[in-house]
Protein backbone atom coordinates (compact mmCIF):
# COMPACT_ATOMS: atom_id res chain seq x y z
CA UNK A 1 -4.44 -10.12 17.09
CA UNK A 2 -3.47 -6.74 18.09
CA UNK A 3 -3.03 -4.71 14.71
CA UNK A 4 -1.59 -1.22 15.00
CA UNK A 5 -1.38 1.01 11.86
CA UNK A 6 1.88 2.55 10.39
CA UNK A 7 0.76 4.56 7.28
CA UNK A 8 -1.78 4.75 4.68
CA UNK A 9 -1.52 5.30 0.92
CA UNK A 10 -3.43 8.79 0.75
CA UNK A 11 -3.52 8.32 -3.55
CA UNK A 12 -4.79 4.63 -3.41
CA UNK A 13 -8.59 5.40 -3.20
CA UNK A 14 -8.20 8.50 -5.10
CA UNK A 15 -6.55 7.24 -7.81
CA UNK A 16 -7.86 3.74 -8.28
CA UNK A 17 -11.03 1.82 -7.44
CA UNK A 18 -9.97 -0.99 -5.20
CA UNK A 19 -11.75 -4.38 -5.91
CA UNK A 20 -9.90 -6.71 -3.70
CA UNK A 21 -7.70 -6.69 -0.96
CA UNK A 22 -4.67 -9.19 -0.05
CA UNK A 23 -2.81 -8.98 3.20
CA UNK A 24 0.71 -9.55 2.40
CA UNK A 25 4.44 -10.05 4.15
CA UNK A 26 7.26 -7.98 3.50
CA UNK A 27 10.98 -8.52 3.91
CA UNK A 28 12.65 -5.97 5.82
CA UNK A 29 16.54 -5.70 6.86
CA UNK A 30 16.55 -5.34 11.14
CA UNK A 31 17.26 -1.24 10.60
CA UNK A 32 14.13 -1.17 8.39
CA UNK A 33 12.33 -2.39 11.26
CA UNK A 34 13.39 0.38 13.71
CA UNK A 35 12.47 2.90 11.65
CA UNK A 36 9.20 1.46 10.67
CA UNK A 37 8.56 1.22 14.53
CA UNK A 38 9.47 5.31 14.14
CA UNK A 39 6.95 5.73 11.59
CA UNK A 40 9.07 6.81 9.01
CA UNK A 41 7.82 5.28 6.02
CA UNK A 42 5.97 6.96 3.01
CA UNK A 43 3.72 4.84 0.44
CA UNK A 44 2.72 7.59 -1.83
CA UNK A 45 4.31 6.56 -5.34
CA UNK A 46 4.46 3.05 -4.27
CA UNK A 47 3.40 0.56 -6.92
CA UNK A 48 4.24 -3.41 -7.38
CA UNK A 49 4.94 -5.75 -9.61
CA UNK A 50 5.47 -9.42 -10.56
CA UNK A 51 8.60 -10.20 -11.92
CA UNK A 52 9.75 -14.26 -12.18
CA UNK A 53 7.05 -15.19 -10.14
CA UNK A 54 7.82 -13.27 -7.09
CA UNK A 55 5.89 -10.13 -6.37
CA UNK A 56 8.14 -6.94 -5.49
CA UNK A 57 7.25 -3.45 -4.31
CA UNK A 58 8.45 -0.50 -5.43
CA UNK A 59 8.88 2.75 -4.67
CA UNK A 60 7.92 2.37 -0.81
CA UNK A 61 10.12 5.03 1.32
CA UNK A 62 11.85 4.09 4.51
CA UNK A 63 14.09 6.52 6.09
CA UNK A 64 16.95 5.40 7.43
CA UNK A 65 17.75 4.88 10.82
CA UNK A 66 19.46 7.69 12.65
CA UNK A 67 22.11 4.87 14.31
CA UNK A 68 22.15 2.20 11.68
CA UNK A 69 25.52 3.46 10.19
CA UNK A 70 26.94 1.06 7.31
CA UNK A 71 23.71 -1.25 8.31
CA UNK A 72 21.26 1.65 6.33
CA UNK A 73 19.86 -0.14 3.25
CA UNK A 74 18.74 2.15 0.60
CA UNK A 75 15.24 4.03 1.80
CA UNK A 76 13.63 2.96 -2.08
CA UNK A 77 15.05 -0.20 -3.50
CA UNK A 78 12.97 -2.53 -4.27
CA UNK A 79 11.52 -5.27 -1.38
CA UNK A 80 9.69 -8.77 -1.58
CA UNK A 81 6.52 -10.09 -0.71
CA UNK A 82 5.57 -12.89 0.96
CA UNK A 83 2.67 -14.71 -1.04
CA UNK A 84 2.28 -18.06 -1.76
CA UNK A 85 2.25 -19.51 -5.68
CA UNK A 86 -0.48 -19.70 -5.96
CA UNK A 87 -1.66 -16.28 -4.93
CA UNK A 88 1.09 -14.90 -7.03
CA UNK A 89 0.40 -16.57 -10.16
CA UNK A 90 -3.44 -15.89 -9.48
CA UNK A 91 -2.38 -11.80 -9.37
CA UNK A 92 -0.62 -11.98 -12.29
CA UNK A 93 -3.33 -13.24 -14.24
CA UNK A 94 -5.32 -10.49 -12.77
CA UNK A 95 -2.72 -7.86 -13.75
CA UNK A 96 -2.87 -8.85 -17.09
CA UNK A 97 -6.17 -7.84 -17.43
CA UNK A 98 -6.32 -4.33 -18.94
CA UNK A 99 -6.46 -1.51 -16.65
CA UNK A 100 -5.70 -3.48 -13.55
CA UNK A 101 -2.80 -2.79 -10.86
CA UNK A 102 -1.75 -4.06 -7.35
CA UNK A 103 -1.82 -1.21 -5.09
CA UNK A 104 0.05 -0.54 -1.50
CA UNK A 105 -2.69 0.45 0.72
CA UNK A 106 -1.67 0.19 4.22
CA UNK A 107 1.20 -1.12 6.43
CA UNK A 108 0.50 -2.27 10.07
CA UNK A 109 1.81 -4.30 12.56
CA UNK A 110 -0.19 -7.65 13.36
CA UNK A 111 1.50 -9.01 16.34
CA UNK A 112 5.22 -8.40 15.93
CA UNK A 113 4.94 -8.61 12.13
CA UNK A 114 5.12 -6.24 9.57
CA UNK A 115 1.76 -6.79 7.29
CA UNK A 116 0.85 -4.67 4.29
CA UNK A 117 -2.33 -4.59 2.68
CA UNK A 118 -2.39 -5.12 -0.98
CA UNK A 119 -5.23 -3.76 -3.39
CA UNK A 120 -6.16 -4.95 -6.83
CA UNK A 121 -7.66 -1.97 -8.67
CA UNK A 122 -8.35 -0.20 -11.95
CA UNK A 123 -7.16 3.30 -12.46
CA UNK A 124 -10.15 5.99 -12.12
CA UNK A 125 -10.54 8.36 -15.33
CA UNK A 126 -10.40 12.30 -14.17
CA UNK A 127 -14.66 12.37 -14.53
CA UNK A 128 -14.74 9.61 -12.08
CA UNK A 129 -12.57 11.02 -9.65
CA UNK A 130 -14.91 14.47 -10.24
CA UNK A 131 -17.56 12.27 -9.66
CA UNK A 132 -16.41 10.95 -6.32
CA UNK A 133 -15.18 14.19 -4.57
CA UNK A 134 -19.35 15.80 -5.71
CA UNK A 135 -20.30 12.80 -3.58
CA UNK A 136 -18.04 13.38 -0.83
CA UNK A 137 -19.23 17.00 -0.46
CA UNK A 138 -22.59 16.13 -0.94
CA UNK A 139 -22.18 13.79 2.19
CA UNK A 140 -20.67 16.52 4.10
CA UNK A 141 -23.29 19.04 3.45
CA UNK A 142 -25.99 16.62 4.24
CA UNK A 143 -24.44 15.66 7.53
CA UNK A 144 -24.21 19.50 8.48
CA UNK A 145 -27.54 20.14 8.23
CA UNK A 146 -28.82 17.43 10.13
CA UNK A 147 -26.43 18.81 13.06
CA UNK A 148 -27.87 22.09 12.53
């Protein structure tokens, strides 16, 4: 399938070490989808969360499209998933656990479809974020010097 990427979460991997990853739906109103297709979405300070066994996210920006008039929906309310039961119930069992959180990390086309990629993850402590960017620039200095 030909899969073309929207956005990225820039905080996900920064903030959180992701242990799993669940491609999800989402629904979207039609003038969602135009400016989706524009690439105005944000998924910064998205989060989600399971509320009467559906799974919601929240906090994911789409700006509204420039000639949607009274057909704008509200750029942050809140928008469903598409999972199945089982997968739902199996998440919240998994959010339960302490520490753990469901994390936006990427929306994309696949096909015509809007798909976006769900992360489980635990939230990094400030010494293991410390930890990561010392690794990151030890990578980058090692790959300079072999260019040299």
């Amino acid at each position: 399938m030909n899969i073309k990427l929207i956005a990225k979460n820039p905080t996900a991997y920064h903030n959180y070490s992701i242990e799993n990853k669940i491609e999800t739906g989402i629904v979207l109103s039609g003038t969602e989808i135009k400016s989706i297709r524009k690439g105005k979405v944000n998924l910064k300070d998205a989060y989600c969360y399971i509320k009467n066994g559906e799974i919601f996210i929240c906090g994911m920006h789409i700006s509204p499209y420039e000639h949607g008039n009274i057909f704008n929906k509200d750029p942050l309310r809140d928008r469903k998933l598409l999972l199945h039961k089982k997968e739902i119930l199996k998440l919240f069992g998994i959010t339960k656990q302490k520490g753990y959180s469901l994390i936006p990390i990427s929306i994309y086309f696949k096909g015509s479809f809007v798909k976006l990629e769900l992360g489980i993850g635990k939230g990094k402590k400030l010494y293991d974020k410390r930890e990561d960017l010392a690794k990151k620039d030890a990578e980058m200095k090692i790959r300079r010097a072999k260019l040299l």
